[in-house]
Protein backbone atom coordinates (compact mmCIF):
# COMPACT_ATOMS: atom_id res chain seq x y z
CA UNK A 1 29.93 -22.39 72.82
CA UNK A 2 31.92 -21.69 75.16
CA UNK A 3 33.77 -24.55 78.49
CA UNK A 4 30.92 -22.43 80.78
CA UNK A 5 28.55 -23.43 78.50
CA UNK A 6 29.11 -27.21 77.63
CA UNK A 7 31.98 -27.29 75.76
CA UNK A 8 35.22 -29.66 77.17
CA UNK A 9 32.59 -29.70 80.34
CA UNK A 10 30.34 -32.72 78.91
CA UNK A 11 30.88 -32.29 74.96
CA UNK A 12 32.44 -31.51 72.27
CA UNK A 13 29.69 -30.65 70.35
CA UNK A 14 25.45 -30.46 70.48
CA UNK A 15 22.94 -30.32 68.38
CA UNK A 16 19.59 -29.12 68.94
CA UNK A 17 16.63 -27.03 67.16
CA UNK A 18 15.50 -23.37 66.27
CA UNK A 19 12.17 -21.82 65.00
CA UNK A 20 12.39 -19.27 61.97
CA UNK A 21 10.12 -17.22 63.47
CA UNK A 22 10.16 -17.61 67.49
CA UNK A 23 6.63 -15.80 67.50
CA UNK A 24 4.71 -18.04 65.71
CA UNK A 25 7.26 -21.27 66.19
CA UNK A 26 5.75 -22.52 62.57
CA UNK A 27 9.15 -23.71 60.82
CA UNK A 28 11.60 -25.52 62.82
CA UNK A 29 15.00 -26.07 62.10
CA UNK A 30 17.77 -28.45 63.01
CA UNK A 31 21.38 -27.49 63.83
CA UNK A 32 24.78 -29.01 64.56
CA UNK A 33 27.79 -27.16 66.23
CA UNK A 34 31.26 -28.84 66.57
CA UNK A 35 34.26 -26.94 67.28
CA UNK A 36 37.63 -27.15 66.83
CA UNK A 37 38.92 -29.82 69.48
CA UNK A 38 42.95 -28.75 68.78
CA UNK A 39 42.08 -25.29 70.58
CA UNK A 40 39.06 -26.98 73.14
CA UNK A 41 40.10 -29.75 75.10
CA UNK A 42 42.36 -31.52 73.13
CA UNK A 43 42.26 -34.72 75.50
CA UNK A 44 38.82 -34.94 75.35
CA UNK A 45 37.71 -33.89 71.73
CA UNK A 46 40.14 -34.81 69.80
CA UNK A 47 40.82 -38.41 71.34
CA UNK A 48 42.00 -41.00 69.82
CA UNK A 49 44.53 -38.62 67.49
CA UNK A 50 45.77 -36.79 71.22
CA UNK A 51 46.90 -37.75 74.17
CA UNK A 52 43.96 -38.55 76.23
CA UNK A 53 43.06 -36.49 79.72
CA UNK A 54 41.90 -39.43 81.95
CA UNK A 55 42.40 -43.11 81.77
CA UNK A 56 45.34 -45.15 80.56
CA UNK A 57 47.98 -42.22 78.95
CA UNK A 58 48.48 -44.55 75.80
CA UNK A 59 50.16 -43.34 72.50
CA UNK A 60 47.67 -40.98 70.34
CA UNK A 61 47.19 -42.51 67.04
CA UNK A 62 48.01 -40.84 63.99
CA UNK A 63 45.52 -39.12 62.63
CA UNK A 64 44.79 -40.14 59.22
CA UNK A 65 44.96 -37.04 57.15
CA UNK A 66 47.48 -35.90 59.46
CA UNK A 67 45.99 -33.37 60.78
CA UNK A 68 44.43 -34.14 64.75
CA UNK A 69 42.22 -31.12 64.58
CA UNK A 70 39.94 -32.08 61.27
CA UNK A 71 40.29 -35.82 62.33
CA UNK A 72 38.73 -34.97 65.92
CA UNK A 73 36.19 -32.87 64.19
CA UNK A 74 35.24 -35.59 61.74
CA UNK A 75 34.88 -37.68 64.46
CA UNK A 76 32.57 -35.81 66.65
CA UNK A 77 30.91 -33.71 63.62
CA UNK A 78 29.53 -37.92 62.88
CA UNK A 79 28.81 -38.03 66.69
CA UNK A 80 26.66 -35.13 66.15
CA UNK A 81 25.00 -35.72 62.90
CA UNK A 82 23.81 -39.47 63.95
CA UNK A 83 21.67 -37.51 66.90
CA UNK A 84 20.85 -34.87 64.68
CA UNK A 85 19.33 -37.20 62.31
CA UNK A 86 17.27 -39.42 65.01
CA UNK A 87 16.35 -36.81 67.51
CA UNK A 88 16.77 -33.20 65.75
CA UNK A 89 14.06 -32.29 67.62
CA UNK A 90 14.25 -33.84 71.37
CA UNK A 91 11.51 -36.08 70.91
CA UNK A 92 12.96 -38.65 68.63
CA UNK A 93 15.49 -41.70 69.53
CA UNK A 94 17.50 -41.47 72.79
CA UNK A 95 17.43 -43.69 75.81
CA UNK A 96 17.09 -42.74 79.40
CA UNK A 97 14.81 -39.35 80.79
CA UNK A 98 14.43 -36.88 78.12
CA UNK A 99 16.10 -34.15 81.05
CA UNK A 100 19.54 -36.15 80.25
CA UNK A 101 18.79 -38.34 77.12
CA UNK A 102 21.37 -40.48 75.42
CA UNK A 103 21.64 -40.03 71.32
CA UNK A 104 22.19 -42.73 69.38
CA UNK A 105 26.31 -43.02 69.34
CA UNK A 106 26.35 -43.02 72.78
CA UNK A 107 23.34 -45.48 73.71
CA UNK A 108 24.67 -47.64 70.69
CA UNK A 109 28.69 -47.34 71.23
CA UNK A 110 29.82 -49.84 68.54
CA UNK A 111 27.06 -51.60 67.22
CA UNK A 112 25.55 -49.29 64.42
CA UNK A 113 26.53 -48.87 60.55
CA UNK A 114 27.54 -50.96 57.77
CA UNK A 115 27.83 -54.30 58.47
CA UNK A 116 27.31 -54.09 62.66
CA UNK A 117 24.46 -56.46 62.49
CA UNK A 118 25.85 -60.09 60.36
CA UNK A 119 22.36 -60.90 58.73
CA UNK A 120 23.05 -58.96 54.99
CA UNK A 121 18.91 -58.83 54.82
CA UNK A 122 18.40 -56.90 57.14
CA UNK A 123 20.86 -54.29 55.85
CA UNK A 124 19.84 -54.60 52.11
CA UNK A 125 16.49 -54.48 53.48
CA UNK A 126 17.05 -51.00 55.17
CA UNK A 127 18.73 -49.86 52.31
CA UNK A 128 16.11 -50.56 49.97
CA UNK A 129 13.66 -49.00 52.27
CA UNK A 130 15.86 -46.03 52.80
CA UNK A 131 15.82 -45.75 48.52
CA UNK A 132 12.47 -45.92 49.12
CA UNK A 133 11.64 -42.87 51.25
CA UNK A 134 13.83 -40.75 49.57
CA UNK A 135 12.46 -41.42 45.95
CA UNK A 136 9.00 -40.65 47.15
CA UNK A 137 10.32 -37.25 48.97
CA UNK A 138 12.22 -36.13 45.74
């Protein structure tokens, strides 16, 4: 992907969906692409471990493994994954029109994984029924 194409213009990564065989568009496939935020967009991609392009020019933080390129990626290979997994195909979870839908990190900034909700039930519960589903699949 190139900056014409998406890239440091409105992401810094997609995901989206394939056929095996275009002709007959039987077996679909998912895909994720993130690149390498050190070489695109920096400010953008790789935020918080770089000095941000827009807003308040704070201190970067230090990236944890100490290197800001694979903590950037990390961070928006996640991003990526989370819509991957609840809309691989464009007709899963987003909010607003499907022509400019909103995955699931961006609709839910902040309020999804491990212990976002405080009632432990509900997440043993959806861990349990996440066991579930994948016992009967394998």
């Amino acid at each position: 992907m190139s900056p014409s194409t998406g890239c440091c213009m409105s992401r810094c990564g997609t995901h989206g969906y394939g056929f095996s065989d275009p002709k007959t568009k039987r077996v679909k496939f998912a895909y994720a692409w993130v690149g390498n935020p050190v070489t695109q967009c920096p400010g953008q991609c790789a935020w918080p471990f770089h000095q941000p392009l827009y807003g308040p020019q704070t201190p970067p933080l230090v990236a944890p493994n100490g290197d800001v390129g694979v903590d950037g990626m990390v961070i928006n290979l996640a991003t990526v994954l989370a819509g991957t997994v609840t809309n691989p195909f464009h007709n899963g979870y987003f909010q607003g029109p499907a022509t400019a839908p909103l995955d699931a990190v961006t609709a839910c900034t902040g309020i999804f994984g491990s212990g976002s909700y405080p009632d432990t039930r509900v997440r043993l519960w959806w861990i349990r029924l996440r066991v579930r589903a994948t016992m009967r699949k394998g």
